[in-house]
Protein backbone atom coordinates (compact mmCIF):
# COMPACT_ATOMS: atom_id res chain seq x y z
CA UNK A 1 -15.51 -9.02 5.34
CA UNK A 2 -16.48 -5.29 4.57
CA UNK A 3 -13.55 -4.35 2.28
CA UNK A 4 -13.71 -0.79 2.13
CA UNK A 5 -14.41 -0.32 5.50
CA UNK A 6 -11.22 -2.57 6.41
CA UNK A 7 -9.39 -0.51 3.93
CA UNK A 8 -10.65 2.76 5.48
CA UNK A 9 -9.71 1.32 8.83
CA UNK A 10 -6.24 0.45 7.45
CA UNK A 11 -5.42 4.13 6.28
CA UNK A 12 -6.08 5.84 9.73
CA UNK A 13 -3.37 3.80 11.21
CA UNK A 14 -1.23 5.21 8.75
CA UNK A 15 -2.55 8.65 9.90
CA UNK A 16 -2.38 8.03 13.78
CA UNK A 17 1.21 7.10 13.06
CA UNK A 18 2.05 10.35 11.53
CA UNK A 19 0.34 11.78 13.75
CA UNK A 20 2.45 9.95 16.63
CA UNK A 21 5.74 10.67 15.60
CA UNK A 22 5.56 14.12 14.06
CA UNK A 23 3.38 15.73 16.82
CA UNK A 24 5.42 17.26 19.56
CA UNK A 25 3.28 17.50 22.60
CA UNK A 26 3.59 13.86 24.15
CA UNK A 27 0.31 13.69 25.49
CA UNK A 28 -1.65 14.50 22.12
CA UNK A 29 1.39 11.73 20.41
CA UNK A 30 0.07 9.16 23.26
CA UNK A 31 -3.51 9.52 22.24
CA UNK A 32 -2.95 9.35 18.28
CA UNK A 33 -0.86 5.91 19.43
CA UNK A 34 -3.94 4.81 21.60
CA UNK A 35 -6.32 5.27 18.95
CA UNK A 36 -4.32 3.35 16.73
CA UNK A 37 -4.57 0.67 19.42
CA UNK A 38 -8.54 0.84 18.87
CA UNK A 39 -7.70 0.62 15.12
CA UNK A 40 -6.23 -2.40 15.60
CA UNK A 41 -8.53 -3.97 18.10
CA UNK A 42 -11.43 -3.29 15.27
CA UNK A 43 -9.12 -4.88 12.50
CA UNK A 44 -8.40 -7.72 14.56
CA UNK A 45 -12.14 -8.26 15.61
CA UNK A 46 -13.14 -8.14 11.72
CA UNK A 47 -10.84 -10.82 10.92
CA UNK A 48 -12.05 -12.80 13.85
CA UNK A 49 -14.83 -14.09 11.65
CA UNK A 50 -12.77 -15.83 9.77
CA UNK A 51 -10.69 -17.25 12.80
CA UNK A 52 -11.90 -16.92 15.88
CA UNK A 53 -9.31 -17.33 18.06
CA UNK A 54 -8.46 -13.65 17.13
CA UNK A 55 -11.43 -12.57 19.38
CA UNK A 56 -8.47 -13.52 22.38
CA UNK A 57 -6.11 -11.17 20.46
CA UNK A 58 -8.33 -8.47 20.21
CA UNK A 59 -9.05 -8.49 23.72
CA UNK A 60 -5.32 -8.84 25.39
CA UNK A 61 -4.51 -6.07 22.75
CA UNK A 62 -7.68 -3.95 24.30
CA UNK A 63 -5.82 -4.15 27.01
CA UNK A 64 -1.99 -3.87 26.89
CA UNK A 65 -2.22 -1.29 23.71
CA UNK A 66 -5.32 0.30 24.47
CA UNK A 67 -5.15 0.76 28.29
CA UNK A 68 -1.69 0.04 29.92
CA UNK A 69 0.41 1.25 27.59
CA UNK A 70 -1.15 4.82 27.11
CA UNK A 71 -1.44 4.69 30.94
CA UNK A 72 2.33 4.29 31.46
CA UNK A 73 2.99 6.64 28.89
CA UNK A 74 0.87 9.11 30.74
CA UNK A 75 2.25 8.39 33.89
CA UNK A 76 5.87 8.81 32.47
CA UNK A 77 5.20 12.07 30.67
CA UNK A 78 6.24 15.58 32.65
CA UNK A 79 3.01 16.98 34.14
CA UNK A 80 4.76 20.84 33.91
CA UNK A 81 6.17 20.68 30.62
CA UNK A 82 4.87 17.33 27.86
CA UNK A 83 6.74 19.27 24.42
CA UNK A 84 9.33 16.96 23.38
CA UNK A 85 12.63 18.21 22.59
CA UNK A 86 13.35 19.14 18.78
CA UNK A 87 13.71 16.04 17.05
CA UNK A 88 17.00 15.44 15.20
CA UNK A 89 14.84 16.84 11.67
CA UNK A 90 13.15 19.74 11.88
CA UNK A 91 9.28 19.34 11.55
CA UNK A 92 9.00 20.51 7.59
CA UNK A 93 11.63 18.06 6.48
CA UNK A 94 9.96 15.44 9.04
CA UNK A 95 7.17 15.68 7.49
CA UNK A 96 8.19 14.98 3.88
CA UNK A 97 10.62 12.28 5.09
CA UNK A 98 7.73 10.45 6.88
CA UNK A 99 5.59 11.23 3.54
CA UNK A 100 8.04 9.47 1.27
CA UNK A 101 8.29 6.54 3.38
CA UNK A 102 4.80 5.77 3.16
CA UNK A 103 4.53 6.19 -0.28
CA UNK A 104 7.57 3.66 -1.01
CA UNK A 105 7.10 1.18 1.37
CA UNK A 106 3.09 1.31 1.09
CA UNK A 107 3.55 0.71 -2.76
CA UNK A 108 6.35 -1.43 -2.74
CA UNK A 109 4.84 -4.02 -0.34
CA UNK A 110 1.09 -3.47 -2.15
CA UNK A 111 2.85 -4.68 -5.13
CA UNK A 112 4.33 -7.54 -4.08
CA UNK A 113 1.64 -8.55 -1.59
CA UNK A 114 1.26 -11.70 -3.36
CA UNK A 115 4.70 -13.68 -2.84
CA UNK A 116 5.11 -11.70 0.61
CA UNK A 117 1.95 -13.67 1.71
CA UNK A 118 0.15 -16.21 -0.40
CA UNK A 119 -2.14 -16.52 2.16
CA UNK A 120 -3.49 -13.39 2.05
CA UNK A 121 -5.41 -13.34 -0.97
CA UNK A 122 -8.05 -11.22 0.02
CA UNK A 123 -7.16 -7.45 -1.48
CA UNK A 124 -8.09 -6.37 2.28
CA UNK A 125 -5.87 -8.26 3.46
CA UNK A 126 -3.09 -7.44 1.17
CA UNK A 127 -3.49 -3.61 1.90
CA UNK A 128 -3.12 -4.60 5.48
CA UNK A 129 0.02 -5.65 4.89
CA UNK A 130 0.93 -2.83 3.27
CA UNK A 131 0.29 -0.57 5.83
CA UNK A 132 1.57 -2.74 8.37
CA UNK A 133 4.95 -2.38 6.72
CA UNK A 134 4.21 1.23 6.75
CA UNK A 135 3.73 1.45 10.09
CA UNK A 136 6.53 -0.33 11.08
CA UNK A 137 8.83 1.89 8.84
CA UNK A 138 7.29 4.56 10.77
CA UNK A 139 8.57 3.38 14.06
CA UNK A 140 12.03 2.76 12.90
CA UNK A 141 11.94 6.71 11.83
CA UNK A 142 10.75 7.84 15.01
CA UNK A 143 13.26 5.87 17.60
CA UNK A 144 16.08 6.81 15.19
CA UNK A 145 15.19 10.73 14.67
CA UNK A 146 13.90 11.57 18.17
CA UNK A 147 15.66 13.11 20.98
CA UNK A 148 13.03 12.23 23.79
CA UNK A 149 13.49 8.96 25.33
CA UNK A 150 9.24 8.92 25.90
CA UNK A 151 9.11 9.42 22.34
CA UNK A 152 11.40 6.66 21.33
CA UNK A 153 9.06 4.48 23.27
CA UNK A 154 6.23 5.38 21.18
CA UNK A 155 8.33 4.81 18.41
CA UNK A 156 9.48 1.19 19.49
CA UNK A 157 5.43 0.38 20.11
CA UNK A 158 4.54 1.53 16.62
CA UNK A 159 6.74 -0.73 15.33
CA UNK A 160 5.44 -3.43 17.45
CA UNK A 161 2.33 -2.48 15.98
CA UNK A 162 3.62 -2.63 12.36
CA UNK A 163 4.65 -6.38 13.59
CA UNK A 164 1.57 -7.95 14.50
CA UNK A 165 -0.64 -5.89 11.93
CA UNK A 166 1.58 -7.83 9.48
CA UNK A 167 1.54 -11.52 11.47
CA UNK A 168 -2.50 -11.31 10.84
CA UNK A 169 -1.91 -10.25 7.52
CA UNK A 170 0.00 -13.23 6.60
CA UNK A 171 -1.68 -15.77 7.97
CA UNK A 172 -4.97 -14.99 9.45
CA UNK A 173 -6.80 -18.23 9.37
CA UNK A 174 -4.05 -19.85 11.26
CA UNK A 175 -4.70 -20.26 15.36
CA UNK A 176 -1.59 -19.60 16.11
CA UNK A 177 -1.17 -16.32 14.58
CA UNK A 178 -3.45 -15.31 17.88
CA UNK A 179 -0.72 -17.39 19.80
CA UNK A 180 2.10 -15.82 18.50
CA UNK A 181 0.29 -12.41 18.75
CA UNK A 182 -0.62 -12.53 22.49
CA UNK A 183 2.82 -13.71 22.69
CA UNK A 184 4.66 -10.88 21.39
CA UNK A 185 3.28 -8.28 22.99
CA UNK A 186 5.62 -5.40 24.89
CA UNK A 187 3.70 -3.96 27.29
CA UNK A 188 6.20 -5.29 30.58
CA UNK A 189 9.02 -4.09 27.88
CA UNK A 190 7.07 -0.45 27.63
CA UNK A 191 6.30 -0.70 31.44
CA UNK A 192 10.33 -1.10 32.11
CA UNK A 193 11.86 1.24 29.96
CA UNK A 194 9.01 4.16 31.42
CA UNK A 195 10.17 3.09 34.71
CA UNK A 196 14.01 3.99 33.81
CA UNK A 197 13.05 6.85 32.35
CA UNK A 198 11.29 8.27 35.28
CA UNK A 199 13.74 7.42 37.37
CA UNK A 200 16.77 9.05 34.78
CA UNK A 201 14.26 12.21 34.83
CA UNK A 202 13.72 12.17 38.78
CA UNK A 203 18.28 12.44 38.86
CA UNK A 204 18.96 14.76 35.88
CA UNK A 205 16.08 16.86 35.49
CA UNK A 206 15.61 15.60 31.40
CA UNK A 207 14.70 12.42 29.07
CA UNK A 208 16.42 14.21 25.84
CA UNK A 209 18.70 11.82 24.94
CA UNK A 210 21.05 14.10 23.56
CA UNK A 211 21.78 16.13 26.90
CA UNK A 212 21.79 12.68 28.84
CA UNK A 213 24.96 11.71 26.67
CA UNK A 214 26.74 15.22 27.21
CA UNK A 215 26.06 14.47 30.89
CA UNK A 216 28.05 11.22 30.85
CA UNK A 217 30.67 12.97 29.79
């Protein structure tokens, strides 16, 4: 296991998840999220050698995260207009908002990587961990602060994301952590709330969230 390459591996899915949420052309936001898909394919294939069922993982996630997902998230986005409304915070205090969470959470797991999951002893594995919880924070911010319903699916697949970086974190030596990976994944989820949102676009002309509340008024 090449730590520091894991490690650097680890850090750019913090920075595709930034880049993700705080970015606000949806197009350039579904890219950042489909690189972080390829992040997590190659994490998932480096752990592989010490379980090898993981090589299934890595190649259902090549496909739902890496392909399908971004697809439908293409498909879904406007092809005259792919800005996203402004978000609930404005982009400066976004940014330092986003910046403090991964601080805290990034430390705060780090630290107590070792009751969180004895069976990660491996300090690669631990930092994983740690950014998967930072990931997952990430999500939470972006569904909660976002006005565009697209957006808030990017959002809900970053914390997906956050989910199983942490399952193969905790217990990656285990078969069924592939199992309950495969398992868990939301592409039909993704696929179904894109196709609503087309289809509330198609009838009211929007997918901000905010104006689609005024209108059910």
């Amino acid at each position: 296991m090449n730590e520091p390459f894991l490690q650097t591996v680890s850090m750019c899915l913090v920075l595709t998840s930034v880049a993700a949420v705080e970015l606000r052309k949806l197009t350039i936001s579904t890219l950042a999220y489909a690189l972080q898909a390829l992040l997590i394919v190659t994490l998932l294939l480096s752990f592989a050698a010490m379980n090898p069922a993981l090589y299934w993982w890595a190649g259902t996630a090549f496909i739902t995260k890496a392909v399908l997902v971004p697809w439908a998230l293409f498909w879904a986005i406007p092809k005259d207009d792919d800005r996203e409304p402004p978000p609930v915070i404005g982009f400066a205090p976004s940014v330092i908002i986003a910046t403090l969470l991964i601080l805290g959470f990034f430390r705060l797991t780090h630290l107590h990587a070792g009751w969180l999951a004895p069976l990660a002893k491996h300090p690669a594995l631990q930092t994983n961990l740690a950014v998967a919880a930072t990931v997952f924070v990430l999500g939470i911010f972006c569904v909660l602060t976002r006005r565009d319903a697209i957006k808030t699916v990017i959002g809900l697949c970053l914390l997906e994301n956050g989910v199983h970086l942490s399952l193969v974190s905790l217990a990656p030596e285990l078969p069924e952590t592939a199992l309950f990976g495969i398992a868990t994944e939301v592409v039909v989820t993704a696929w179904l709330l894109l196709y609503v949102i087309v289809g509330v676009r198609q009838s009211f002309g929007t997918t901000d969230t905010f104006k689609l509340n005024e209108l059910r008024r």
